[in-house]
N, C-alpha and C. Protein backbone atom coordinates (compact mmCIF):
# COMPACT_ATOMS: atom_id res chain seq x y z
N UNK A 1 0.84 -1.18 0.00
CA UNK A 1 0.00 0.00 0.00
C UNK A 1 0.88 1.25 0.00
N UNK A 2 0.58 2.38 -0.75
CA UNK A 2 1.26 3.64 -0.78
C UNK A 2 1.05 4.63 -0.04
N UNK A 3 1.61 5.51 0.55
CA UNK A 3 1.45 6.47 1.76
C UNK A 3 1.05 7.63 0.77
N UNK A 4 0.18 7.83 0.85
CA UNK A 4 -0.32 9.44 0.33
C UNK A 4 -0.09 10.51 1.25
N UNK A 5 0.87 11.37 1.06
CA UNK A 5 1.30 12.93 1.92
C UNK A 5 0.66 13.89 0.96
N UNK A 6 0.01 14.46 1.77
CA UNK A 6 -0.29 16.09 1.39
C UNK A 6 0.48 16.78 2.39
N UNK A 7 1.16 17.82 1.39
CA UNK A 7 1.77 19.37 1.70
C UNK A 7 1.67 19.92 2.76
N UNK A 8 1.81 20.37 3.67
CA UNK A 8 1.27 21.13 4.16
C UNK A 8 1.46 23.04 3.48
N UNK A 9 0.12 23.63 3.79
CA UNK A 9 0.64 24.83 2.80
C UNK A 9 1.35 25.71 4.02
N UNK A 10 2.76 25.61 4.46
CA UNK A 10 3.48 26.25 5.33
C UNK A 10 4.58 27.27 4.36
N UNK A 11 4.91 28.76 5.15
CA UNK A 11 5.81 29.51 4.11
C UNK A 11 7.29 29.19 4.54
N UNK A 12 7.24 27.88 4.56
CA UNK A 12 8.72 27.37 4.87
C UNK A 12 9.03 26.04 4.68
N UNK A 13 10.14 25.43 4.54
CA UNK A 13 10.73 24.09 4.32
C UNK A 13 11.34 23.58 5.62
N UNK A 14 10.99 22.61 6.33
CA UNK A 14 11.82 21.99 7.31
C UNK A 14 13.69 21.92 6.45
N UNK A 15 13.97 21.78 6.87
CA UNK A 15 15.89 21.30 6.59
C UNK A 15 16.68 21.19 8.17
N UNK A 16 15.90 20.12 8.37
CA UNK A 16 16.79 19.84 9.93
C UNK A 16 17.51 18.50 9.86
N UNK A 17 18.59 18.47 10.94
CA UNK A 17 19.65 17.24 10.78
C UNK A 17 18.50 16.79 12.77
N UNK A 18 18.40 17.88 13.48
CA UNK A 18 18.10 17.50 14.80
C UNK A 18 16.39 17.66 15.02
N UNK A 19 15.46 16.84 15.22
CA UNK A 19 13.91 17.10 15.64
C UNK A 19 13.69 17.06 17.16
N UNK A 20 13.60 17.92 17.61
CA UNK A 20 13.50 18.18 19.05
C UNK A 20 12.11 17.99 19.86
N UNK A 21 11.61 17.11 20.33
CA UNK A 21 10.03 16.70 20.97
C UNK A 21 10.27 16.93 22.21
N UNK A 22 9.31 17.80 22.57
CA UNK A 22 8.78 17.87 23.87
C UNK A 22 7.25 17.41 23.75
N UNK A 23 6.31 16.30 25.05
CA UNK A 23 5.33 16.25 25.09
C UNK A 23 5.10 16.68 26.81
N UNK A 24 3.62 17.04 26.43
CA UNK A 24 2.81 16.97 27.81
C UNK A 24 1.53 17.30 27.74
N UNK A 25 0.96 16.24 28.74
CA UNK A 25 -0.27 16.42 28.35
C UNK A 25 -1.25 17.02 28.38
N UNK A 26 -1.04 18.38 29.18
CA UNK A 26 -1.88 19.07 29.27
C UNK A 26 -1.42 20.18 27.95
N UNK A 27 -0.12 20.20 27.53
CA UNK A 27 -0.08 21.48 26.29
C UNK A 27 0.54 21.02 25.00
N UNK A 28 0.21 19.31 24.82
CA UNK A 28 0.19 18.88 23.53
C UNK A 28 1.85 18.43 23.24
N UNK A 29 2.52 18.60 22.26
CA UNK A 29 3.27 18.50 22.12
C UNK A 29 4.33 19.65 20.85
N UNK A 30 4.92 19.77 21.26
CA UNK A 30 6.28 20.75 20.53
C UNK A 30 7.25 20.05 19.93
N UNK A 31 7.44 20.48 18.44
CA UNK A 31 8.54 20.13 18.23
C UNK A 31 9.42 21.25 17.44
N UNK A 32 10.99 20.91 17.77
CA UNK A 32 11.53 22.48 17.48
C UNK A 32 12.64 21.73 15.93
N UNK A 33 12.51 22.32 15.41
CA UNK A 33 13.15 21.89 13.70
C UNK A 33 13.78 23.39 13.08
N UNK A 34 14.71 23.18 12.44
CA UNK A 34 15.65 24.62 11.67
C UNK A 34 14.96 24.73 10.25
N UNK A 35 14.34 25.73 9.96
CA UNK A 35 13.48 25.96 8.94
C UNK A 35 14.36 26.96 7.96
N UNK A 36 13.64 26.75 6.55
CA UNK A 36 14.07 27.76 5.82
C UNK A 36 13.12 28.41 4.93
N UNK A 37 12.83 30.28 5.00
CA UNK A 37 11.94 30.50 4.14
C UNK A 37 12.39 30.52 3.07
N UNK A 38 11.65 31.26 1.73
CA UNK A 38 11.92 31.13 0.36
C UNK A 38 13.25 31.95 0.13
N UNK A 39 13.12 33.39 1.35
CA UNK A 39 14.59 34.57 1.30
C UNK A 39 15.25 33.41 2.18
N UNK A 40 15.51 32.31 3.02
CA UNK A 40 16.58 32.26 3.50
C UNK A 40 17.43 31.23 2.15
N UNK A 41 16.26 30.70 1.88
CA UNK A 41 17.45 29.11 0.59
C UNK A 41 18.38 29.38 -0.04
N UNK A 42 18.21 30.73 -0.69
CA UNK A 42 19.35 31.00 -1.70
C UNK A 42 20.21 31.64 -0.56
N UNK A 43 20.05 31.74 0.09
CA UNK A 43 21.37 32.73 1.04
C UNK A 43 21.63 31.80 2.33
N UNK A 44 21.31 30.72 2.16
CA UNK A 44 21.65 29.41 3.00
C UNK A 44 21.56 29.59 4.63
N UNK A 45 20.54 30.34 4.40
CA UNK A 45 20.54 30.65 6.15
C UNK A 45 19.56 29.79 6.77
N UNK A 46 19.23 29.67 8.24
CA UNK A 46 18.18 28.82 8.77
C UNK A 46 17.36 29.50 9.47
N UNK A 47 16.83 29.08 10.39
CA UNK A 47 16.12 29.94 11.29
C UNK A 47 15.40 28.58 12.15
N UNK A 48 14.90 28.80 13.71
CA UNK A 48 14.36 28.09 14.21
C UNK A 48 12.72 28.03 14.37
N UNK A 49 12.10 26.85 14.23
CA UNK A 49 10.26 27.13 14.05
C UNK A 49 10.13 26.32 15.63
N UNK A 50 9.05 26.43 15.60
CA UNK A 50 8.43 25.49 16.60
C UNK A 50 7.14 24.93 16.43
N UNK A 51 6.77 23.55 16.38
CA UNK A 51 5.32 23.29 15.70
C UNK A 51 4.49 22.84 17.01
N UNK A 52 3.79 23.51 17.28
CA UNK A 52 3.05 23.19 18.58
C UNK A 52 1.60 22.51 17.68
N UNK A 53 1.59 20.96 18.64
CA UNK A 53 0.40 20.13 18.11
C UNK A 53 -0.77 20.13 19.37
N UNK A 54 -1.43 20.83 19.17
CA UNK A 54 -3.07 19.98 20.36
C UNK A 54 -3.81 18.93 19.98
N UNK A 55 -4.91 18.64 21.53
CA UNK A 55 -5.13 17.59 21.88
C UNK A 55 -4.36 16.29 20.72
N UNK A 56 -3.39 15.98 21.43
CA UNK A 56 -2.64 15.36 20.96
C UNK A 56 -3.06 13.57 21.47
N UNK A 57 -3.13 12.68 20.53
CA UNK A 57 -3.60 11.29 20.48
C UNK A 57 -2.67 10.60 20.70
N UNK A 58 -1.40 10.93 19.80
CA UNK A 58 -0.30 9.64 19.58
C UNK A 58 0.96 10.51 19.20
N UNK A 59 2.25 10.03 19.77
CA UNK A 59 2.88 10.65 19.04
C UNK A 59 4.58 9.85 18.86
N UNK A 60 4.83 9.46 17.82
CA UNK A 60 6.09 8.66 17.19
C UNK A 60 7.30 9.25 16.58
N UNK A 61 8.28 8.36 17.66
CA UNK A 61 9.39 9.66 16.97
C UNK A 61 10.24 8.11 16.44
N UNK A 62 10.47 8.06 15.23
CA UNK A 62 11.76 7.09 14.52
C UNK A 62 13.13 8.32 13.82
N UNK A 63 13.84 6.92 14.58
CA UNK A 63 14.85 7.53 13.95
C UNK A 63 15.91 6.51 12.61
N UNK A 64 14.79 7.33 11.42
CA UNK A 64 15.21 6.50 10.22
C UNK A 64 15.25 7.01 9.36
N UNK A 65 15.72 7.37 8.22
CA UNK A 65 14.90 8.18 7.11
C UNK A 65 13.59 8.18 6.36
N UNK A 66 13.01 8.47 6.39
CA UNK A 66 11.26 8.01 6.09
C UNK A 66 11.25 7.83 4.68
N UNK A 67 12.32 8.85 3.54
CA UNK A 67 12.27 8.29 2.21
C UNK A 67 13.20 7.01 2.10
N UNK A 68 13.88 6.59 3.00
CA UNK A 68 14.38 5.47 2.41
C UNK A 68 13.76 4.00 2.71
N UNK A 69 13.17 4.86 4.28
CA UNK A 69 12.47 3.48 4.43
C UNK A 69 11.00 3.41 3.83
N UNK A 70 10.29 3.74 2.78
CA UNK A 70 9.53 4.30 2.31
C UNK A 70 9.80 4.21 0.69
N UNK A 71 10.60 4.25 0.37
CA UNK A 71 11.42 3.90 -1.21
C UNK A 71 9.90 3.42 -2.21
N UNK A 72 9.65 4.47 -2.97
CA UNK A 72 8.68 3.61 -4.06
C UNK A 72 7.16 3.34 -3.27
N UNK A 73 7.16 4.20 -2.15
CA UNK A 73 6.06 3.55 -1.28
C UNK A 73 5.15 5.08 -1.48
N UNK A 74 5.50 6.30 -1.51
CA UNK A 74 5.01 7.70 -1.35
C UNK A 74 4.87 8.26 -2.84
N UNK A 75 3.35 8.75 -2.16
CA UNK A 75 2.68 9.33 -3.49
C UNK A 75 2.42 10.95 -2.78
N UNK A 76 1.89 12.02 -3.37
CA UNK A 76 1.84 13.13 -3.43
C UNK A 76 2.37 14.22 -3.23
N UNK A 77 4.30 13.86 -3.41
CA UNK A 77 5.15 14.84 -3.66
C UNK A 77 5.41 14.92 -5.04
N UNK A 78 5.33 16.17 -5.34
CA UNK A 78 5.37 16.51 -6.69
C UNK A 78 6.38 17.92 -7.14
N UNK A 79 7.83 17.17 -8.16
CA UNK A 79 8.93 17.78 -8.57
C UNK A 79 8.81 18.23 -9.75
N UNK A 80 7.39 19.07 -10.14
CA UNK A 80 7.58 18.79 -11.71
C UNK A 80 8.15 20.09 -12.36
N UNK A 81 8.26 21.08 -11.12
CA UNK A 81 9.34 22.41 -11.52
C UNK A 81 10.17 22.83 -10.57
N UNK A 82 11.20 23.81 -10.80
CA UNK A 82 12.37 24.31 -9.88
C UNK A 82 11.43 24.50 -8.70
N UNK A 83 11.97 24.54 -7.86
CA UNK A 83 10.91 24.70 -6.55
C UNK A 83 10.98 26.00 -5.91
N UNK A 84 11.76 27.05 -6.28
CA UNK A 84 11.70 28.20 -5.92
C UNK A 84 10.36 28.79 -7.10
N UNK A 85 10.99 28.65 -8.32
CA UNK A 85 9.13 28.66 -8.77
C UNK A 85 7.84 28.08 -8.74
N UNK A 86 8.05 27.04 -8.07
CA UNK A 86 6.61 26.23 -7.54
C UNK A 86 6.30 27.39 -6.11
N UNK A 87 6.90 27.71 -5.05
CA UNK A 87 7.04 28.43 -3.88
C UNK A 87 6.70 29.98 -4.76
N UNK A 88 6.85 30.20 -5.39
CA UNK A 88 6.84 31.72 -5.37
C UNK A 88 5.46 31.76 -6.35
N UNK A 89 4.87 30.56 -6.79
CA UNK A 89 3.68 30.52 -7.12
C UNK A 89 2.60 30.35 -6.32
N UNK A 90 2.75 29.28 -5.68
CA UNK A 90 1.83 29.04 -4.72
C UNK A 90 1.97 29.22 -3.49
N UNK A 91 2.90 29.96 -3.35
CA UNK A 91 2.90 30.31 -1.79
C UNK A 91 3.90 29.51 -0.27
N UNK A 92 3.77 28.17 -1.08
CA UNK A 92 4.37 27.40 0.22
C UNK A 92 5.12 26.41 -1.06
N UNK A 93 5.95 25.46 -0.44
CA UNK A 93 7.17 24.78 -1.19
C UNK A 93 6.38 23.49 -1.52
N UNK A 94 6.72 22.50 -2.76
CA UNK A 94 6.16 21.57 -3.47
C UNK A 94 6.55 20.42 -2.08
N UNK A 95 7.64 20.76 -1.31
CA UNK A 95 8.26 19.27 -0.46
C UNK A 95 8.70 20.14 1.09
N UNK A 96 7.65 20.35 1.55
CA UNK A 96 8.23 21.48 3.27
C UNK A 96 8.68 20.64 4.12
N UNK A 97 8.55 19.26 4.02
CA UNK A 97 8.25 18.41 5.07
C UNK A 97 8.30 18.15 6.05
N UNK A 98 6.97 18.84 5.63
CA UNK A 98 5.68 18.71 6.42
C UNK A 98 4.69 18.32 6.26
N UNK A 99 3.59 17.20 6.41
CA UNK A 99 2.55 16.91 5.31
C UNK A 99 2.00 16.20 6.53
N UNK A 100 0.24 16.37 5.73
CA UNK A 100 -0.51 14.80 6.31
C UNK A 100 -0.55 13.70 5.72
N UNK A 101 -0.51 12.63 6.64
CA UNK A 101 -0.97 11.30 5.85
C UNK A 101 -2.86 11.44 5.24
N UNK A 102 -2.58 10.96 4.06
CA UNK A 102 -4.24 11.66 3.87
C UNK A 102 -5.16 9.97 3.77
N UNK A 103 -3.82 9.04 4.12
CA UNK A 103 -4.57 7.29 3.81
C UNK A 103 -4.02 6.41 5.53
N UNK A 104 -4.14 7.42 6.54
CA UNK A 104 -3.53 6.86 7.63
C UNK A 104 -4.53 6.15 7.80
N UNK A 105 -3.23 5.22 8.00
CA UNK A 105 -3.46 3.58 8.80
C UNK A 105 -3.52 3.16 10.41
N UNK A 106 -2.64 4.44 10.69
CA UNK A 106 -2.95 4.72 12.32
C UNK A 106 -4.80 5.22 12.47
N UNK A 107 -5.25 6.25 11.64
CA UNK A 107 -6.71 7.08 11.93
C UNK A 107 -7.47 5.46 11.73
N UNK A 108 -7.29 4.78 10.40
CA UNK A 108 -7.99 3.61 10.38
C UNK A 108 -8.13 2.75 11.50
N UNK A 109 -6.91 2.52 11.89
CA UNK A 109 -6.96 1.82 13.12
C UNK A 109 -7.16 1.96 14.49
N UNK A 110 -6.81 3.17 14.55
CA UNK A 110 -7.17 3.61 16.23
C UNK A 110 -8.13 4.43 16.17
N UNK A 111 -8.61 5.41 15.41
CA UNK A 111 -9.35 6.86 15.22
C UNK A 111 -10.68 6.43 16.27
N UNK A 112 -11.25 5.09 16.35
CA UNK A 112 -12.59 4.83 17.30
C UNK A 112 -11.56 5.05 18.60
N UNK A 113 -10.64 4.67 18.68
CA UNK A 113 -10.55 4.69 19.87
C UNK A 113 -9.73 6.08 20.66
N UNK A 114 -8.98 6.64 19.70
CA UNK A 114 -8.56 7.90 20.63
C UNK A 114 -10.06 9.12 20.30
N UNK A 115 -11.38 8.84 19.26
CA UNK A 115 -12.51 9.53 19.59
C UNK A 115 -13.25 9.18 18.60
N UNK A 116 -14.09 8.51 19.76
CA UNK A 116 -15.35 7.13 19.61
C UNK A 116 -16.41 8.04 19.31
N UNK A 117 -16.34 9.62 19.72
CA UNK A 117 -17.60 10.19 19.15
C UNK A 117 -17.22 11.48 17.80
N UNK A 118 -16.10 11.02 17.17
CA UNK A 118 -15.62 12.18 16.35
C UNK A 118 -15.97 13.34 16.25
N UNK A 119 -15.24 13.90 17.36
CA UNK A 119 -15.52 15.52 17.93
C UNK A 119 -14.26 16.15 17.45
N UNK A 120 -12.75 15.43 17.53
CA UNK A 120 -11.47 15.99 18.02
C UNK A 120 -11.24 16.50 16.42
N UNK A 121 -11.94 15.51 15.14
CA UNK A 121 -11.13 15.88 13.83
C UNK A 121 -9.62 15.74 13.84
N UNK A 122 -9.38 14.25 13.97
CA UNK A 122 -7.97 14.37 14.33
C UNK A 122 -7.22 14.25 13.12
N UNK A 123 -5.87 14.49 12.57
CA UNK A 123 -5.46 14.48 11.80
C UNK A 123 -3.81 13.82 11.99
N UNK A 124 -3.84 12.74 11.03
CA UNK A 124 -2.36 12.47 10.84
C UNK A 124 -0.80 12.91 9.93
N UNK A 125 -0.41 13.95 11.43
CA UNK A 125 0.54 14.93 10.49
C UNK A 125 1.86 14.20 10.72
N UNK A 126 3.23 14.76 9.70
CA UNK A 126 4.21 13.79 9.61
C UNK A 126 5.60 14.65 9.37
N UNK A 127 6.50 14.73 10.21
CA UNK A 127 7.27 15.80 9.75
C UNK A 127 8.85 15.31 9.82
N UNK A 128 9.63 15.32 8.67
CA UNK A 128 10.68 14.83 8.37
C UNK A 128 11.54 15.56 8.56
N UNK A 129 12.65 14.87 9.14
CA UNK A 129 14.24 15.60 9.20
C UNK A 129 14.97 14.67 8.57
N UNK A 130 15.89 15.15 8.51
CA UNK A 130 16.85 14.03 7.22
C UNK A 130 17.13 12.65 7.96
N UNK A 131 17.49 12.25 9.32
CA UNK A 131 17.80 10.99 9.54
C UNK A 131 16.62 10.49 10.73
N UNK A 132 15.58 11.23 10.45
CA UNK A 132 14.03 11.02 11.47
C UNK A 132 12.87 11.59 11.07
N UNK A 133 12.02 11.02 11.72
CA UNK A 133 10.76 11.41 11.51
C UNK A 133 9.91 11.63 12.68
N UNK A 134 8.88 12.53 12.86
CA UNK A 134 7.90 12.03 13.44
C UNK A 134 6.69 12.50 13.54
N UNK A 135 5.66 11.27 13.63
CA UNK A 135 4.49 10.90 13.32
C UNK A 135 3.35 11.82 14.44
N UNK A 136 2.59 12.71 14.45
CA UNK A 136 1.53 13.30 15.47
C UNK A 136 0.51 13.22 15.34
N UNK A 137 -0.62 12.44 16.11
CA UNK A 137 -1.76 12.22 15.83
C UNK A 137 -2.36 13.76 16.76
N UNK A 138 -3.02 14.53 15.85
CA UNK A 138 -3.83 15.43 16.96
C UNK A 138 -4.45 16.11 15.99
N UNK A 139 -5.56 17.33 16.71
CA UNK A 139 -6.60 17.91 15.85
C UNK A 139 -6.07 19.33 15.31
N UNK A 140 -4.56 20.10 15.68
CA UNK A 140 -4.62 20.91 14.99
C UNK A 140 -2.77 21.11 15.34
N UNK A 141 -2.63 22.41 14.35
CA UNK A 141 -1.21 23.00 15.50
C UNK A 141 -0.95 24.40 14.88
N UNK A 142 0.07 25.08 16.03
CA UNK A 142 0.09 26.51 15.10
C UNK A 142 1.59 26.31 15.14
N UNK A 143 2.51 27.55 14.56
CA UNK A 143 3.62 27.80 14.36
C UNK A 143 3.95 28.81 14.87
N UNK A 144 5.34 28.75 15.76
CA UNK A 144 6.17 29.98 16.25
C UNK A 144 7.18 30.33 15.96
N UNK A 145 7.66 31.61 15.70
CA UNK A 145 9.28 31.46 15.43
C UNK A 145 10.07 31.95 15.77
């Protein structure tokens, strides 16, 4: 079966070597990643984000590469132009990664049980660093920087 990722439409690209998780349960979970906007890429600079997730369900941290372990398995990244002109068209980058699973197998499988009365709208988001990943089951998140 193939993992379908959607985009997230964020005005930035993850490019982290380190994914930093903090959880708790009363304020969800944080994770801190070195971002780059569209002015930092060409001038190779970074900057630090922070992705704060609520009511948070599940949350998986591997430490693997997700395209390799994944090889031939992921559908809805799409390279079909320079990506500074895909970004300066639409706003956010063709590959931020950052994305939802839009065919999760976790929501299939657990979704009755972390909410048996589907109130939370939970969503399975997925955010890559080059030698990790990790997986957040929850209903929303904002960004700080």
């Amino acid at each position: 079966m193939s993992i379908v990722l959607m985009p997230e439409k964020v005005d930035f690209r993850i490019s982290t070597t380190d994914l930093i998780a903090t959880y708790s349960e009363s304020d969800g979970v944080t994770l801190r990643v070195d971002i780059q906007t569209r002015k930092d890429l060409p001038l190779d600079q970074y900057q630090e984000a922070a992705l704060t997730f609520s009511t948070v369900a599940e949350i998986r941290c591997v430490t693997l590469n997700f395209f390799e372990l994944y090889t031939g398995q992921v559908e809805g990244i799409h390279h079909q132009e320079d990506m500074l002109t895909f970004w300066e068209r639409h706003g956010y980058p063709p590959d931020p990664g950052f994305y939802q699973v839009m065919n999760s197998s976790i929501l299939d499988e657990k979704g009755a049980l972390f909410d048996p009365r589907n109130r939370l709208d939970l969503k399975h988001y997925l955010v890559i660093g080059y030698d990790s990943y990790v997986e957040v089951i929850a209903s929303s998140y904002q960004v700080q920087r």
